[in-house]
PDB file of N, CA and C in Angstrom:
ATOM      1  N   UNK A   1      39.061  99.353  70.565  1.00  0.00           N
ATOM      2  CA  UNK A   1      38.914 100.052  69.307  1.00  0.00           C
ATOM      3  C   UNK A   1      40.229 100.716  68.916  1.00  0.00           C
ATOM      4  N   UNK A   2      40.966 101.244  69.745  1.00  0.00           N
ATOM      5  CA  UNK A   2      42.454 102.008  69.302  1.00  0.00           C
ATOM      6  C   UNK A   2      43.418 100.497  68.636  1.00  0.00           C
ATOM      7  N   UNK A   3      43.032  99.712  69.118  1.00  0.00           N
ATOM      8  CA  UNK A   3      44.167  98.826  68.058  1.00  0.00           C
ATOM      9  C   UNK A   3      43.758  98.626  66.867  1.00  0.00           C
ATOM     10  N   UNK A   4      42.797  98.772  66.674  1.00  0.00           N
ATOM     11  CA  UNK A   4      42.066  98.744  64.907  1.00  0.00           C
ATOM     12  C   UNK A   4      42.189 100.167  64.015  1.00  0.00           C
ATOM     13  N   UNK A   5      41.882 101.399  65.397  1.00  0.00           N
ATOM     14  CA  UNK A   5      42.083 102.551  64.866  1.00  0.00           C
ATOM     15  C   UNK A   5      42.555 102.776  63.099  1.00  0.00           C
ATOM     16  N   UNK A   6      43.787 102.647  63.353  1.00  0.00           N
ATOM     17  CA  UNK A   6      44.689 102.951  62.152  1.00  0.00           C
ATOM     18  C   UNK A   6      43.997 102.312  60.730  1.00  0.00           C
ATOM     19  N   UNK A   7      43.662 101.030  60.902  1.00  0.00           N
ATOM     20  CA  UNK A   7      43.219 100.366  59.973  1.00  0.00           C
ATOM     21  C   UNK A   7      41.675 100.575  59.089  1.00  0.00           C
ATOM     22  N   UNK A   8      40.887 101.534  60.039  1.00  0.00           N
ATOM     23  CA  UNK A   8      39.812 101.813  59.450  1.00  0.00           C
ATOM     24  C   UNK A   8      39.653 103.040  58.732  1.00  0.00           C
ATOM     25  N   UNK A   9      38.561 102.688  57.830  1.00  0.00           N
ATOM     26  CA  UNK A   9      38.507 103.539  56.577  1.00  0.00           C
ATOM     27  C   UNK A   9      38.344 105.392  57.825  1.00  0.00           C
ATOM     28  N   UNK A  10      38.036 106.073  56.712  1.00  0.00           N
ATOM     29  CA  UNK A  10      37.932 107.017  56.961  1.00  0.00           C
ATOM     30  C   UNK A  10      36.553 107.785  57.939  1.00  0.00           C
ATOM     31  N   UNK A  11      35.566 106.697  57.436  1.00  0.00           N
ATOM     32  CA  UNK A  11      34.289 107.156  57.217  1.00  0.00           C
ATOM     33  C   UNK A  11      33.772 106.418  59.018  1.00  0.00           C
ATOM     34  N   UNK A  12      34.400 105.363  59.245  1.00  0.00           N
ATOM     35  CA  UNK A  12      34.901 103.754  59.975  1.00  0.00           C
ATOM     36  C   UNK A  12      35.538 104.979  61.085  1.00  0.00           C
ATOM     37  N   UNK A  13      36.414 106.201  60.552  1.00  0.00           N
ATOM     38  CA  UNK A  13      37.351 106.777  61.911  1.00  0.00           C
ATOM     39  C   UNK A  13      35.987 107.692  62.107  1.00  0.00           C
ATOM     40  N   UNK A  14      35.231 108.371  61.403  1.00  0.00           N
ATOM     41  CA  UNK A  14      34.770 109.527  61.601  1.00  0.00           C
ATOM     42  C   UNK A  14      33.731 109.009  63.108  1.00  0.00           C
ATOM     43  N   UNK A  15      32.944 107.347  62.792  1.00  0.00           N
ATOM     44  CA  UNK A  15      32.443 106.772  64.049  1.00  0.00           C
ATOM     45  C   UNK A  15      32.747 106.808  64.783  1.00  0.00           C
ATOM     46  N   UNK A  16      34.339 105.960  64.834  1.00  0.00           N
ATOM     47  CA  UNK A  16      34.824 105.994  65.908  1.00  0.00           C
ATOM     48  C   UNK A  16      35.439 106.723  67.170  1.00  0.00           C
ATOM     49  N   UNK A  17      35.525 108.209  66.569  1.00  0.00           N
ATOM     50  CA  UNK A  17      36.133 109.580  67.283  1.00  0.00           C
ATOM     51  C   UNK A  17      34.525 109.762  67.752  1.00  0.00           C
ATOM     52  N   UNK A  18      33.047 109.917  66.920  1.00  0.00           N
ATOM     53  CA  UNK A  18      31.868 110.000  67.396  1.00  0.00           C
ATOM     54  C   UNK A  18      31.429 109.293  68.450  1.00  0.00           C
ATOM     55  N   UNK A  19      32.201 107.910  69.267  1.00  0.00           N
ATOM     56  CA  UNK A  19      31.660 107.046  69.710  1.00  0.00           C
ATOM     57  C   UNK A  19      32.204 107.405  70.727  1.00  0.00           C
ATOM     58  N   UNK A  20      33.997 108.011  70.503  1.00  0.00           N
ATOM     59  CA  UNK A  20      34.854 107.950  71.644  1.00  0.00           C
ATOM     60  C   UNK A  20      34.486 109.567  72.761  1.00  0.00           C
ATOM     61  N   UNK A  21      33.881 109.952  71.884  1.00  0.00           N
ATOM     62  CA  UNK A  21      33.940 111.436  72.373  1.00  0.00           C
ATOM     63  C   UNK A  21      32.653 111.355  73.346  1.00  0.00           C
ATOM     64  N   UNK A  22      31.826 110.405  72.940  1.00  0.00           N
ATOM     65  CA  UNK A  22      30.324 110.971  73.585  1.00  0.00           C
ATOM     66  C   UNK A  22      30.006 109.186  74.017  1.00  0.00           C
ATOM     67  N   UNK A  23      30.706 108.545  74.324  1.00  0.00           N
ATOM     68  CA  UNK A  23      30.138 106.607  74.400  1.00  0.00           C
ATOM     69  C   UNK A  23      29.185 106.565  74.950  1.00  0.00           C
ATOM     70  N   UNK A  24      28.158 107.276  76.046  1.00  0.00           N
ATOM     71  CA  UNK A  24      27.461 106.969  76.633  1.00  0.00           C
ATOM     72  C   UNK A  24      26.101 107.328  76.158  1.00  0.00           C
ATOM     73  N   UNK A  25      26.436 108.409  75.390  1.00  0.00           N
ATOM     74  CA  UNK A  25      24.991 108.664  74.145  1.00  0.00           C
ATOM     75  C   UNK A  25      25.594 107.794  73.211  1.00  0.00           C
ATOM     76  N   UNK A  26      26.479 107.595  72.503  1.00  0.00           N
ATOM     77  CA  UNK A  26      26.492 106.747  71.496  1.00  0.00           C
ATOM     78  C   UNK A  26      25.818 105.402  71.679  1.00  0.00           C
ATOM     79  N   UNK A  27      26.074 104.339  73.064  1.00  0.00           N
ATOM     80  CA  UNK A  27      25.652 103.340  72.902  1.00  0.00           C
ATOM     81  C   UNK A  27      24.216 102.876  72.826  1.00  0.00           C
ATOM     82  N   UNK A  28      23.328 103.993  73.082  1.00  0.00           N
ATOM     83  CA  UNK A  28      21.777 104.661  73.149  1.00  0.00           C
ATOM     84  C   UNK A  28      21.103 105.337  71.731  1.00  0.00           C
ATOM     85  N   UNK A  29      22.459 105.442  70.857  1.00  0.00           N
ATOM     86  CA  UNK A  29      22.018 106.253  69.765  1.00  0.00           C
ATOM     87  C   UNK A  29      21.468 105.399  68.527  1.00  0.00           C
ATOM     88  N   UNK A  30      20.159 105.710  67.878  1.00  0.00           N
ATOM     89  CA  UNK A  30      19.793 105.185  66.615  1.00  0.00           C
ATOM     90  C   UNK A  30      21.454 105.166  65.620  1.00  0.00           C
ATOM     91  N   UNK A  31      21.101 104.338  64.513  1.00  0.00           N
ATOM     92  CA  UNK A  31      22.083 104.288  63.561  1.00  0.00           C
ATOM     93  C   UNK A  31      21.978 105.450  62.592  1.00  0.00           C
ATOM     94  N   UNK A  32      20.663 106.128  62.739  1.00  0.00           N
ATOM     95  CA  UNK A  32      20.783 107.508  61.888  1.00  0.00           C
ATOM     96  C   UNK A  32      21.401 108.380  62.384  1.00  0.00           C
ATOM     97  N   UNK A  33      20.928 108.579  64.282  1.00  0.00           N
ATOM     98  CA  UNK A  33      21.290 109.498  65.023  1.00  0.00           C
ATOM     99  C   UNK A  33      22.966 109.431  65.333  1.00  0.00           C
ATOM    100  N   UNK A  34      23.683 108.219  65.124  1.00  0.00           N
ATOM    101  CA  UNK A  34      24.775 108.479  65.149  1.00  0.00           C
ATOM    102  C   UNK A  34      25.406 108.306  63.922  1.00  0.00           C
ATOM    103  N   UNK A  35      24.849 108.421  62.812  1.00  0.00           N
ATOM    104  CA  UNK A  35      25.386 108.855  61.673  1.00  0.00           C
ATOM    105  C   UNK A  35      25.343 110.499  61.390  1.00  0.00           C
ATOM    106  N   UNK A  36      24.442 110.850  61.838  1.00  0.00           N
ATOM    107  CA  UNK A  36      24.490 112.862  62.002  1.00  0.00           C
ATOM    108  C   UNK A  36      25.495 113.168  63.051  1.00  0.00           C
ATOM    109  N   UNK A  37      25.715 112.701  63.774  1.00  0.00           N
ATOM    110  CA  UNK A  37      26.769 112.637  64.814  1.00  0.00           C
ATOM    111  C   UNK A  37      27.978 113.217  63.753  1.00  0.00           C
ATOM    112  N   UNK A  38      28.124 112.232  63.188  1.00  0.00           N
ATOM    113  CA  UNK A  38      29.829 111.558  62.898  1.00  0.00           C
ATOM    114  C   UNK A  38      29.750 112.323  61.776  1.00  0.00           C
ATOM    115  N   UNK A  39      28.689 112.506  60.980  1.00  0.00           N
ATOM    116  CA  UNK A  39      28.993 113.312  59.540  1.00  0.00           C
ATOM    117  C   UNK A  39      28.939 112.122  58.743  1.00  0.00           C
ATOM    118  N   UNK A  40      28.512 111.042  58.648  1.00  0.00           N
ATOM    119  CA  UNK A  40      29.042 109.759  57.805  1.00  0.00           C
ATOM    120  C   UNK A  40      27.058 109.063  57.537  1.00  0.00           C
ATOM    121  N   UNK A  41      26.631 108.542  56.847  1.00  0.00           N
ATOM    122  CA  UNK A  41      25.932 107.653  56.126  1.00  0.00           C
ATOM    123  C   UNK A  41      25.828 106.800  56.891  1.00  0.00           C
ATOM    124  N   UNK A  42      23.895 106.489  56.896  1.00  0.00           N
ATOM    125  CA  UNK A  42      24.148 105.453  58.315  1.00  0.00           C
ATOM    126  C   UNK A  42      24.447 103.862  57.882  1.00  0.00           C
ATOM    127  N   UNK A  43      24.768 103.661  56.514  1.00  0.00           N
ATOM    128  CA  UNK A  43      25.859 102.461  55.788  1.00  0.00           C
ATOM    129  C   UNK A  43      27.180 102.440  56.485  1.00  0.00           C
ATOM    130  N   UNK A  44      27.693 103.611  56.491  1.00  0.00           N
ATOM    131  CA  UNK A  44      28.939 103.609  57.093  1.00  0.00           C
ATOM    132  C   UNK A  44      28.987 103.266  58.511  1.00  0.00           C
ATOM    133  N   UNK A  45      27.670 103.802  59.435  1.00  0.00           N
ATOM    134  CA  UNK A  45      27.714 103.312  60.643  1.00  0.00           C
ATOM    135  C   UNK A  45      27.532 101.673  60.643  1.00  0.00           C
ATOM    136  N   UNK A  46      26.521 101.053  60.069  1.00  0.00           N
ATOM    137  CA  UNK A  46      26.290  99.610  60.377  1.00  0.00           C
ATOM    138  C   UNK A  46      27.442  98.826  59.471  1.00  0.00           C
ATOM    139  N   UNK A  47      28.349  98.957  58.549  1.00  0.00           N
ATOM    140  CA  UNK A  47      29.584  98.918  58.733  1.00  0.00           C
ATOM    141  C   UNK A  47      30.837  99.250  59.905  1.00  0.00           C
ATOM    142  N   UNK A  48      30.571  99.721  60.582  1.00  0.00           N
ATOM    143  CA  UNK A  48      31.736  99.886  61.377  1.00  0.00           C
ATOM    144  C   UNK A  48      30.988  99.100  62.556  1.00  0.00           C
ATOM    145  N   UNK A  49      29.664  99.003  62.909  1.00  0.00           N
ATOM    146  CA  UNK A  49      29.359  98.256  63.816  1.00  0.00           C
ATOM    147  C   UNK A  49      29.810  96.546  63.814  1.00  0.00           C
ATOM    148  N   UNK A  50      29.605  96.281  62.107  1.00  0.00           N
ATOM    149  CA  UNK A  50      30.092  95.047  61.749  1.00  0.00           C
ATOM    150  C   UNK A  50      31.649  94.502  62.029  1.00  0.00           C
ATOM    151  N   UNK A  51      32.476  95.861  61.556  1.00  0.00           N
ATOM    152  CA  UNK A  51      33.634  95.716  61.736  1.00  0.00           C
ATOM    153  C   UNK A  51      34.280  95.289  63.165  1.00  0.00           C
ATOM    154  N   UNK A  52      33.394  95.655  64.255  1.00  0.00           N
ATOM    155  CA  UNK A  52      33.691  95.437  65.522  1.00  0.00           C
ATOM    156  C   UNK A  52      33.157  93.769  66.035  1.00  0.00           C
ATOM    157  N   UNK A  53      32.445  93.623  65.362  1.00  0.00           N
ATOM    158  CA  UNK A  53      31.714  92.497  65.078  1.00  0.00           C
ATOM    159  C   UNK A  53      30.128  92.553  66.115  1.00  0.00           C
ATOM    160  N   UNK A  54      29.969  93.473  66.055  1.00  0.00           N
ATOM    161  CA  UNK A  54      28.631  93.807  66.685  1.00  0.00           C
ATOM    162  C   UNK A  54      27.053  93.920  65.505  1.00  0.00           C
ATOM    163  N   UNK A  55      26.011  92.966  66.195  1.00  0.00           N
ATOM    164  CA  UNK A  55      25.290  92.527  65.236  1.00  0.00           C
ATOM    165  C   UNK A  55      24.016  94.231  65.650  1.00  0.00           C
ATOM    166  N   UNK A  56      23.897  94.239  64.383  1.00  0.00           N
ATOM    167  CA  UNK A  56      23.017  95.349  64.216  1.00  0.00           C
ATOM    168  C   UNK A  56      21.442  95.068  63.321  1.00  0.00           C
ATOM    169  N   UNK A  57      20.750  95.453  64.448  1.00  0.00           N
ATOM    170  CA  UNK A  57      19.200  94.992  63.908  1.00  0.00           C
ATOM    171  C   UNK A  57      18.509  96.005  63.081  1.00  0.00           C
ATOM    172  N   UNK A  58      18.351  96.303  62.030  1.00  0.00           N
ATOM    173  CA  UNK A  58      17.652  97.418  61.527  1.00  0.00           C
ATOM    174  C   UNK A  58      16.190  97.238  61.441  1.00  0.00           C
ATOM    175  N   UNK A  59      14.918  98.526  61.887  1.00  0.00           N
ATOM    176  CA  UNK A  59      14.322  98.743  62.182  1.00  0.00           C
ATOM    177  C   UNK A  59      13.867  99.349  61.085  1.00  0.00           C
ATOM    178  N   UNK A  60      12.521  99.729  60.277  1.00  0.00           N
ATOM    179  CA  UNK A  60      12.086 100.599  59.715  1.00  0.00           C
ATOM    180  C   UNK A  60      10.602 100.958  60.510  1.00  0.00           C
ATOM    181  N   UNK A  61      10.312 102.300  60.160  1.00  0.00           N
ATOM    182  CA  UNK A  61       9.371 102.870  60.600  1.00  0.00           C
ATOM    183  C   UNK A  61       8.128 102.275  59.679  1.00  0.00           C
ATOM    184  N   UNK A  62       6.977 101.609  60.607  1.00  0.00           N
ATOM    185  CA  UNK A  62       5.802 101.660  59.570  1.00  0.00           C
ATOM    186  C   UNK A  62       4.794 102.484  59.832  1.00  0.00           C
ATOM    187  N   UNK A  63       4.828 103.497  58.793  1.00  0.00           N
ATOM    188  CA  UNK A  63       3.894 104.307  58.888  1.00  0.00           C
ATOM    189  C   UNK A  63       2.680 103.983  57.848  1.00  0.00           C
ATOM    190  N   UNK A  64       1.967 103.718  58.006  1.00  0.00           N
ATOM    191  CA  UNK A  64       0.499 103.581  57.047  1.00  0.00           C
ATOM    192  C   UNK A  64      -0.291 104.058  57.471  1.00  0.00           C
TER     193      UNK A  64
END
């Protein structure tokens, strides 16, 4: 991830300092839960997951 560092957006760094600081809850963390993390939109997270090229399954809750 540090060789891409530079190149990612802002929102893309705010993940990535979230990911670097805590990786072992991060790799465990919902895409919401590590969007409250980082301060960033959990768009911005499954973007930066993409960016790494990591496939991300989204889930919705069915509540009825």
């Amino acid at each position: 991830m540090s060789s891409i560092y530079s190149s990612l957006t802002k929102a893309d760094k705010k993940v990535a300092d979230a990911v670097q600081s805590n990786p072992e809850e991060a790799v465990l963390a919902t895409v919401t839960n590590l969007a409250e993390q980082a301060g960033v939109g959990e768009t911005s997270v499954i973007r930066f997951c993409r960016t790494l090229g990591l496939n991300v399954e989204i889930q919705h809750d069915s509540k009825s």
